[in-house]
N, C-alpha and C. Protein backbone atom coordinates (compact mmCIF):
# COMPACT_ATOMS: atom_id res chain seq x y z
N UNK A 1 -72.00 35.03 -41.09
CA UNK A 1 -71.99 35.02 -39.64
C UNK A 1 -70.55 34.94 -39.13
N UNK A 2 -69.85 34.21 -39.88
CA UNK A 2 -68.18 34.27 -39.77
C UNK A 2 -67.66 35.23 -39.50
N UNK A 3 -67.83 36.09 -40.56
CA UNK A 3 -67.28 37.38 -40.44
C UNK A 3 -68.02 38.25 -39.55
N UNK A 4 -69.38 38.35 -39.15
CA UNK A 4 -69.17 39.14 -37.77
C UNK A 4 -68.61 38.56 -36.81
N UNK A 5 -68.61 37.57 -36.36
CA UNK A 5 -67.80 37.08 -35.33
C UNK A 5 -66.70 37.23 -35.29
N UNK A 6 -65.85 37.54 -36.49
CA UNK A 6 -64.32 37.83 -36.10
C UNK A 6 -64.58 39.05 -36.54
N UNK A 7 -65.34 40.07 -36.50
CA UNK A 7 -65.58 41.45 -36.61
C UNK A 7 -65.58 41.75 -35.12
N UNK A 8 -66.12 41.08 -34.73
CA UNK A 8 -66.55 41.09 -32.88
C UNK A 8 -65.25 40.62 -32.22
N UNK A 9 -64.37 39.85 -32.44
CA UNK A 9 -63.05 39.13 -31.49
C UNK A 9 -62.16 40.65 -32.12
N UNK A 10 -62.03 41.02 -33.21
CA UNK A 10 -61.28 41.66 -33.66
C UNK A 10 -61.21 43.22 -32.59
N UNK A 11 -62.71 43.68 -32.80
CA UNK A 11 -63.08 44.63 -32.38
C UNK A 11 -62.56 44.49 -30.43
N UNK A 12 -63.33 43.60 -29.96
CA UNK A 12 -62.82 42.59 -28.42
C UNK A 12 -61.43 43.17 -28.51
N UNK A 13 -60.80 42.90 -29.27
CA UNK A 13 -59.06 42.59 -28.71
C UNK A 13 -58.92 44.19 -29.15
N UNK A 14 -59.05 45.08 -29.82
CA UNK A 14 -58.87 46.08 -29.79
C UNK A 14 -59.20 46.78 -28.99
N UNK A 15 -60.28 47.20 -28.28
CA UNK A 15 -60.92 47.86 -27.50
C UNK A 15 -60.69 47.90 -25.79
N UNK A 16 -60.00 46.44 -25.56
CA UNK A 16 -59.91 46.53 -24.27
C UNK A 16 -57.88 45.99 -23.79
N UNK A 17 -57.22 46.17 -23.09
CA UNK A 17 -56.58 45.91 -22.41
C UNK A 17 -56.01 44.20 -21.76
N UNK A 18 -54.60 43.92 -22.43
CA UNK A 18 -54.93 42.27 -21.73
C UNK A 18 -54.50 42.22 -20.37
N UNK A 19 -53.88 43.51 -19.74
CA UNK A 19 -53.65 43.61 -18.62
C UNK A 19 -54.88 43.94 -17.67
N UNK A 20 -56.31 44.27 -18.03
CA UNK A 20 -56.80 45.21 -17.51
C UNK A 20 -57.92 43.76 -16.55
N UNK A 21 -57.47 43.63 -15.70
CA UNK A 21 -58.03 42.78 -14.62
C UNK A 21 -59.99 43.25 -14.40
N UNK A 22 -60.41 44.49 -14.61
CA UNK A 22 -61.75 44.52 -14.52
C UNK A 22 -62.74 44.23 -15.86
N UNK A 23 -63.79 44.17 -15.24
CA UNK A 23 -64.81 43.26 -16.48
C UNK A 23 -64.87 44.28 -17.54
N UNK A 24 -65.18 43.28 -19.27
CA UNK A 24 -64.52 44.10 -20.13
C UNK A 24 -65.64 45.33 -19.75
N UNK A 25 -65.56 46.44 -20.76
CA UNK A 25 -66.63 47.27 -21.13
C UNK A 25 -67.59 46.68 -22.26
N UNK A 26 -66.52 46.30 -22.98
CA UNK A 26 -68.04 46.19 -24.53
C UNK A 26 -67.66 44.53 -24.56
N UNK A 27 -69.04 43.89 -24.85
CA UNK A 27 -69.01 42.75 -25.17
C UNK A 27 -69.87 42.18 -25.92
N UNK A 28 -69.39 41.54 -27.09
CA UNK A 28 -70.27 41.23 -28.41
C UNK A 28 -71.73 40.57 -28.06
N UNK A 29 -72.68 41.34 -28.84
CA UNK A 29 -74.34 41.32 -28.44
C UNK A 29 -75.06 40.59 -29.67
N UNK A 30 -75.31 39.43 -30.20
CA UNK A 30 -76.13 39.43 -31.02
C UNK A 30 -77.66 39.87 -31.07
N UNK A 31 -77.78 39.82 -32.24
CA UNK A 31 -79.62 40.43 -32.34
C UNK A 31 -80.29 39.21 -32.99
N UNK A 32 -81.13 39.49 -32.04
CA UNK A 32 -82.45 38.71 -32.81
C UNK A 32 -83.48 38.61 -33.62
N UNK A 33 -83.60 38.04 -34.20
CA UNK A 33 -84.37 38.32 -35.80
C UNK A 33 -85.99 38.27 -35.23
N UNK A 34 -86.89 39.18 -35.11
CA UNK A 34 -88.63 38.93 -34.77
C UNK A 34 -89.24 39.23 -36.28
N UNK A 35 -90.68 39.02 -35.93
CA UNK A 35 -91.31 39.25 -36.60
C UNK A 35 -92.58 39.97 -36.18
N UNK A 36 -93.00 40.71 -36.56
CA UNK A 36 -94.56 41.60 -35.35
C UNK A 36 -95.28 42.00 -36.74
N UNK A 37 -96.28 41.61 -36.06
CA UNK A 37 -97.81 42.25 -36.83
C UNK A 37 -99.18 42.09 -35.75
N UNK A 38 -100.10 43.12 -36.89
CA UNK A 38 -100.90 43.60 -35.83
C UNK A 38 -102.14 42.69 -36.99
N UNK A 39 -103.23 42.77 -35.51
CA UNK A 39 -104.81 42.24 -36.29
C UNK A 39 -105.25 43.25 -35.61
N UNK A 40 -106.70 42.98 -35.50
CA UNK A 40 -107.74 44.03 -35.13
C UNK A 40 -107.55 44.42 -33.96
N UNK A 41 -107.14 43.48 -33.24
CA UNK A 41 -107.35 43.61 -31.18
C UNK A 41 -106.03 43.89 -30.70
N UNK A 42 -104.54 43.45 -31.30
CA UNK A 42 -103.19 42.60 -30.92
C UNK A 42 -102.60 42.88 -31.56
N UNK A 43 -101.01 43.64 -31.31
CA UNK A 43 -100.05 43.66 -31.83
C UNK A 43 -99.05 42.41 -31.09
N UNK A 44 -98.58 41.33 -32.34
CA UNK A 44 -98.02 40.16 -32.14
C UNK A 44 -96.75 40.41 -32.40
N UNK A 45 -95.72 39.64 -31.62
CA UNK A 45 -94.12 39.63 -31.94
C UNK A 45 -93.94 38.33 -31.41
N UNK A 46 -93.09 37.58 -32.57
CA UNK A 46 -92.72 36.43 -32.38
C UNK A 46 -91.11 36.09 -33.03
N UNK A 47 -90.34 34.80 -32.44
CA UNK A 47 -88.89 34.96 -32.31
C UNK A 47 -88.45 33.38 -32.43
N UNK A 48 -88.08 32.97 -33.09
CA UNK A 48 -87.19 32.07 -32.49
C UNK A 48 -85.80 31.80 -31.67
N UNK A 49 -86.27 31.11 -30.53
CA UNK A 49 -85.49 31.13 -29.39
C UNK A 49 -85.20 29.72 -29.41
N UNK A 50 -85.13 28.77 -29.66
CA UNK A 50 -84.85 27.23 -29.61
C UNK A 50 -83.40 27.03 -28.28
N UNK A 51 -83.68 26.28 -27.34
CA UNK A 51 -82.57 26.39 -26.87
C UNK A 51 -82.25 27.02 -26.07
N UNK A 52 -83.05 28.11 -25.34
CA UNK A 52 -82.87 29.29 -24.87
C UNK A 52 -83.87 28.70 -23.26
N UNK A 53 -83.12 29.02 -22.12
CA UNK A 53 -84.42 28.50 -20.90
C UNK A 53 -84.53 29.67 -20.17
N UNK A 54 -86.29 30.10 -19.98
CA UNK A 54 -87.15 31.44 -19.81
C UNK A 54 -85.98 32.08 -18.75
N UNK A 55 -85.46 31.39 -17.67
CA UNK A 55 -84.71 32.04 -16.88
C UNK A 55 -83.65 33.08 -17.26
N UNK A 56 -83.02 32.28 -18.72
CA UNK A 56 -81.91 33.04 -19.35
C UNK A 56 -82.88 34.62 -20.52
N UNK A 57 -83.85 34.62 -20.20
CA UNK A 57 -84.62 35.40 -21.17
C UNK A 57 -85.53 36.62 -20.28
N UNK A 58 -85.21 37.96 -20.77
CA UNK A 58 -86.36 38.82 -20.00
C UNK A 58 -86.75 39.68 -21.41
N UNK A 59 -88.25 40.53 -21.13
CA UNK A 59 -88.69 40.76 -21.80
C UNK A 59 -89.67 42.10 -21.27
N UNK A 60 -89.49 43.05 -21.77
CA UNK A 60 -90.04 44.21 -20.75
C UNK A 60 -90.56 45.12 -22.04
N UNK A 61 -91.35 45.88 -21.62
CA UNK A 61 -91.78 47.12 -22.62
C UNK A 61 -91.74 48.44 -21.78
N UNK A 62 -90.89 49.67 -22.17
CA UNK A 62 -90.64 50.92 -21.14
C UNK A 62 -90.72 52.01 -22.47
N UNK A 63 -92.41 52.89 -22.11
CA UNK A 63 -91.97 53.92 -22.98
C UNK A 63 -92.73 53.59 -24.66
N UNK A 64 -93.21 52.39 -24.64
CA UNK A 64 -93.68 51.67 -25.88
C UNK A 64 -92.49 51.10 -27.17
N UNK A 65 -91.07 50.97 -25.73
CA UNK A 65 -90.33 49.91 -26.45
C UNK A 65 -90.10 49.02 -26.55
N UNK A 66 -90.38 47.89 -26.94
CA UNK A 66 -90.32 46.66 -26.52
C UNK A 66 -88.52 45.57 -26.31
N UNK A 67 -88.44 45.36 -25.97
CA UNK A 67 -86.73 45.27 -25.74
C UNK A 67 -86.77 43.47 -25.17
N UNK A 68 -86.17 42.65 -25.70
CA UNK A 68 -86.13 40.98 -25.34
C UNK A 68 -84.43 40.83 -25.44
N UNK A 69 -83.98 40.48 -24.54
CA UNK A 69 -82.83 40.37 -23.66
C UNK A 69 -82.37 39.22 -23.46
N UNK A 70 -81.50 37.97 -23.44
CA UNK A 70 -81.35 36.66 -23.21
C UNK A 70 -80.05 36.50 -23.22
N UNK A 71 -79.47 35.04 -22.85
CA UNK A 71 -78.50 34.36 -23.39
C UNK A 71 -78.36 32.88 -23.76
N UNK A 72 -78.11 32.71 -24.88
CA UNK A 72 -77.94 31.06 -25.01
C UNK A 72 -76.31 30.54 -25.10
N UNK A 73 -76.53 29.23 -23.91
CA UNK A 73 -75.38 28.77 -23.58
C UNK A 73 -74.91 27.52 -24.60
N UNK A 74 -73.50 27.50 -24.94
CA UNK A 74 -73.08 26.62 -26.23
C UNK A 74 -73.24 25.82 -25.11
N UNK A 75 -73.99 24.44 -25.54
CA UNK A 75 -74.08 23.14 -25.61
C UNK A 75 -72.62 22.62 -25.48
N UNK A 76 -72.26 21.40 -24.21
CA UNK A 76 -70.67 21.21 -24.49
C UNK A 76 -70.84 19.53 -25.00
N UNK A 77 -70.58 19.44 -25.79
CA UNK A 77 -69.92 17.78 -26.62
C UNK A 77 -69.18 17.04 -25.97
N UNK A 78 -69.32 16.18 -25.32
CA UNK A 78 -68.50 15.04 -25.01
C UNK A 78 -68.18 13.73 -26.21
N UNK A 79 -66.89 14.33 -25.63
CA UNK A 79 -65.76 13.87 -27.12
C UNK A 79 -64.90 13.01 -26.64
N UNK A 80 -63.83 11.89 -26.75
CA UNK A 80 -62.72 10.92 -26.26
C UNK A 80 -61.48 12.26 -27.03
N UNK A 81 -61.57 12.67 -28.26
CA UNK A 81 -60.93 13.44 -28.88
C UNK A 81 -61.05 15.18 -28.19
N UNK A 82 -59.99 15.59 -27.88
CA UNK A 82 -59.83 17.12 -27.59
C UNK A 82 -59.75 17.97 -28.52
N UNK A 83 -59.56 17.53 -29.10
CA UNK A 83 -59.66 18.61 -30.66
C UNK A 83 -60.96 18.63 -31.41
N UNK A 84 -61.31 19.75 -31.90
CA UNK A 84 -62.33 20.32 -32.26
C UNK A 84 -62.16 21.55 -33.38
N UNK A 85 -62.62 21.49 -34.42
CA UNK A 85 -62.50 21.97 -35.68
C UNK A 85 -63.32 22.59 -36.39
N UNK A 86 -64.27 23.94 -36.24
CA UNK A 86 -65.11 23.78 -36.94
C UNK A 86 -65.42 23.66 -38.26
N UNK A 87 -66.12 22.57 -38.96
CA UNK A 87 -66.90 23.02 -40.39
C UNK A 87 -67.79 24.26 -40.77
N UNK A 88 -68.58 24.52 -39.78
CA UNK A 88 -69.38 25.51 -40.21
C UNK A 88 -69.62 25.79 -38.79
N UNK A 89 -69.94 27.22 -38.47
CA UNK A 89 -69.59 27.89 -37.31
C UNK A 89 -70.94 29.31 -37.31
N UNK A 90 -72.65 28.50 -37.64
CA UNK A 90 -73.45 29.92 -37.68
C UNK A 90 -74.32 29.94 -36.85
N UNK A 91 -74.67 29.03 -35.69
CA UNK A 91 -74.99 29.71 -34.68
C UNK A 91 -74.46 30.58 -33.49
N UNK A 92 -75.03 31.32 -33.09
CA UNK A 92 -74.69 32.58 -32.39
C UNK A 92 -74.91 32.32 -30.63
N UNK A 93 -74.32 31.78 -29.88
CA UNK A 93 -73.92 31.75 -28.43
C UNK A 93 -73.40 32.86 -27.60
N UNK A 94 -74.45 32.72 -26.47
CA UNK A 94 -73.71 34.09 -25.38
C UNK A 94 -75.18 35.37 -25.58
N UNK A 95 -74.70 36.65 -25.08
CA UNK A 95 -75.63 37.55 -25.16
C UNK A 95 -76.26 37.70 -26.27
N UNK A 96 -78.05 38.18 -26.01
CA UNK A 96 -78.44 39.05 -27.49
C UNK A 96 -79.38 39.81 -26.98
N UNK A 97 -79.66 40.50 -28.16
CA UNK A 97 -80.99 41.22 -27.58
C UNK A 97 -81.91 42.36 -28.84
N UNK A 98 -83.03 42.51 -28.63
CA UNK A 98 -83.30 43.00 -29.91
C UNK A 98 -84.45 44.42 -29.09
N UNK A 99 -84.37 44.81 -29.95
CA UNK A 99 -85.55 46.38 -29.42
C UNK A 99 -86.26 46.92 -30.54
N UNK A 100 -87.64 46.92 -30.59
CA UNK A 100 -88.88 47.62 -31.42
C UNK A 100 -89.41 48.57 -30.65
N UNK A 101 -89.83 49.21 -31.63
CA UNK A 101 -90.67 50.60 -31.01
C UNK A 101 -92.22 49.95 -31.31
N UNK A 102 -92.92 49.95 -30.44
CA UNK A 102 -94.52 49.63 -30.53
C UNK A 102 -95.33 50.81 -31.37
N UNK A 103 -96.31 50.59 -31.43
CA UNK A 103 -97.63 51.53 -31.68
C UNK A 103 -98.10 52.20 -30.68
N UNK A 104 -98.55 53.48 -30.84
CA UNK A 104 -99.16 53.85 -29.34
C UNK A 104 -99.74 53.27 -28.57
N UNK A 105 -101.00 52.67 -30.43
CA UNK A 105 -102.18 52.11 -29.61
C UNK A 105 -102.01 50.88 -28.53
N UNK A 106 -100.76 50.12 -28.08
CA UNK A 106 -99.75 49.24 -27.23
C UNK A 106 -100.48 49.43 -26.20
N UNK A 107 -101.26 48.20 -25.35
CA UNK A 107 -101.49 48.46 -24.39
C UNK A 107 -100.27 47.47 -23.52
N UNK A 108 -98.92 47.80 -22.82
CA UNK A 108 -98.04 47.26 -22.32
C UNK A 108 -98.26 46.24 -20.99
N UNK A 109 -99.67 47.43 -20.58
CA UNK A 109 -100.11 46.48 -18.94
C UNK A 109 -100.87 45.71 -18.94
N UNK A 110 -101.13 45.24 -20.30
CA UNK A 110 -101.85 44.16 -20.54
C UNK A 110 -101.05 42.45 -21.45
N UNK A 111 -99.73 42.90 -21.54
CA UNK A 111 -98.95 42.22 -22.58
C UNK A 111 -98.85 40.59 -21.51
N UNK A 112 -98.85 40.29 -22.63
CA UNK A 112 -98.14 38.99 -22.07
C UNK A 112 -97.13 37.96 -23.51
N UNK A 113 -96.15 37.25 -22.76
CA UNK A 113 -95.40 36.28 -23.50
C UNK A 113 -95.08 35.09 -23.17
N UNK A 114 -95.00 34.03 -24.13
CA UNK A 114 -95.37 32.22 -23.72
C UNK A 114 -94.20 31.84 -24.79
N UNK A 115 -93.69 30.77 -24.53
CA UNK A 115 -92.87 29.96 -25.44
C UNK A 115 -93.65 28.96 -26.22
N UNK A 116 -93.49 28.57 -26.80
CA UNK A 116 -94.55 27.08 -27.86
C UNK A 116 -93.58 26.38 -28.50
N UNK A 117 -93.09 25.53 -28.69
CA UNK A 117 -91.83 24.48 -29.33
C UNK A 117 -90.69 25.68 -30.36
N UNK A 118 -90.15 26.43 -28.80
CA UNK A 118 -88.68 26.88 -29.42
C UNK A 118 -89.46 28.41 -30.26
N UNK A 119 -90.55 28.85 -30.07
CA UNK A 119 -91.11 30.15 -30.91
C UNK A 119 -91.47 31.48 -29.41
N UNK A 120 -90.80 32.43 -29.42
CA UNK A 120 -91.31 32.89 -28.27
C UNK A 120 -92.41 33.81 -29.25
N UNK A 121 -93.64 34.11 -28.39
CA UNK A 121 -94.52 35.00 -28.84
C UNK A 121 -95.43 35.98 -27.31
N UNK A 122 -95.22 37.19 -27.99
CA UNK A 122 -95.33 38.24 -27.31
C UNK A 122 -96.72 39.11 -27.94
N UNK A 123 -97.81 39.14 -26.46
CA UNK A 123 -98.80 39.84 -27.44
C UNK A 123 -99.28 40.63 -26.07
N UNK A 124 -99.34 41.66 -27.33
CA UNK A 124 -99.87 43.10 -26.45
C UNK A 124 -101.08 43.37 -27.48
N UNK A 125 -102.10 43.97 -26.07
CA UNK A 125 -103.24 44.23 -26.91
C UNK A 125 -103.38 45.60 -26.98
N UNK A 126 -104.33 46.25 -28.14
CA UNK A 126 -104.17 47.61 -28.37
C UNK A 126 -105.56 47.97 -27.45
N UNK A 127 -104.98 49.52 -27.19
CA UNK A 127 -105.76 50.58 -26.89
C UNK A 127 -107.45 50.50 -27.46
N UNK A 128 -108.24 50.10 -27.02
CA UNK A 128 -109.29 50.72 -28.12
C UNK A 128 -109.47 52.04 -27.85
N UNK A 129 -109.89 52.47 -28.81
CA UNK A 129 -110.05 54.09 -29.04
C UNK A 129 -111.39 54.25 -29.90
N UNK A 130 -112.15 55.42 -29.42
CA UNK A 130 -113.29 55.56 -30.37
C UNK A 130 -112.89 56.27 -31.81
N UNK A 131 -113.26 55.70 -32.72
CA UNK A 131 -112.57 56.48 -34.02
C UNK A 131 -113.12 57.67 -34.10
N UNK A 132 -114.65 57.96 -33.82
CA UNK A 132 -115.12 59.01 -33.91
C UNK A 132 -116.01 59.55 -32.57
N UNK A 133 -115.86 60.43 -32.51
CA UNK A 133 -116.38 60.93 -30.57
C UNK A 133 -117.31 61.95 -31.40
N UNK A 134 -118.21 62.51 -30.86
CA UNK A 134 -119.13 63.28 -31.01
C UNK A 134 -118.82 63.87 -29.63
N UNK A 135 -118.48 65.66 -30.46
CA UNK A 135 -118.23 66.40 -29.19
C UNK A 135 -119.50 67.45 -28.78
N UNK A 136 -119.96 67.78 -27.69
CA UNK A 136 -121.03 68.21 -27.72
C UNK A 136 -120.74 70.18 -27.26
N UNK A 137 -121.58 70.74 -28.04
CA UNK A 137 -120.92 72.51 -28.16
C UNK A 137 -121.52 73.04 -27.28
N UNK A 138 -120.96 73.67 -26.07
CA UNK A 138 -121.79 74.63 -25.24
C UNK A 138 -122.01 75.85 -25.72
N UNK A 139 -123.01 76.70 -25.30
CA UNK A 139 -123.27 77.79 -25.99
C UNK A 139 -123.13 78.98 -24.80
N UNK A 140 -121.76 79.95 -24.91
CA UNK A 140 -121.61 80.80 -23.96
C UNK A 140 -122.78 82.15 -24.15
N UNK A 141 -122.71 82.46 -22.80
CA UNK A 141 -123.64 83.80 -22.57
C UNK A 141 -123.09 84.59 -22.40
């Protein structure tokens, strides 16, 4: 995680201007790790977000993509000491965002998503569809 992060400051200081007074262009995005599976009725996607408050979090599906958007703010330490050092440095603060492609069978206008102790979970229910239709043959004259 180290090393993307100074993959990201590196990239930061290259890319933009220290004179350049307007907001940068590119700014380091982490991704979020989900997990999705489907049962009979529901395609499920779930995330850990710990830390994260719904306000700082959106979550939309356009197209049968599913796309979750947020930011988590570093926590500030009150310290007597100003100095600060890290030992280990692997959580990820500031923007993220992650994007899946759904199943057709996705019904989007039916989705909904809830938090549960720090787990976000996202469930869209599928399409039912008849597996087999019986088509009936007219007979022209």
């Amino acid at each position: 995680m180290q090393n993307m992060i100074s993959f990201f400051k590196k990239t930061k200081s290259k890319t933009t201007k220290k004179t350049d007074t307007k907001k940068e262009w590119f700014q380091p995005e982490g991704e979020l790790a989900i997990d999705i599976f489907e049962t009979d009725s529901e395609i499920i996607i779930q995330s850990t977000i710990a830390g994260i408050k719904t306000d700082d979090l959106e979550v939309y599906i356009e197209n049968n993509m599913l796309t979750i958007k947020g930011s988590r703010e570093k926590p500030s330490v009150q310290s007597s000491d100003s100095f600060k050092k890290y030992l280990y440095q692997e959580c990820y603060w500031g923007p993220f965002s992650r994007q899946a492609i759904l199943p057709e069978e996705a019904s989007d206008a039916e989705a909904q998503a809830g938090i549960e102790d720090g787990i976000l979970t996202i469930t869209v229910p599928k399409i039912q569809k008849e597996r087999r239709k019986k088509i009936a043959i007219k007979e022209k004259k």
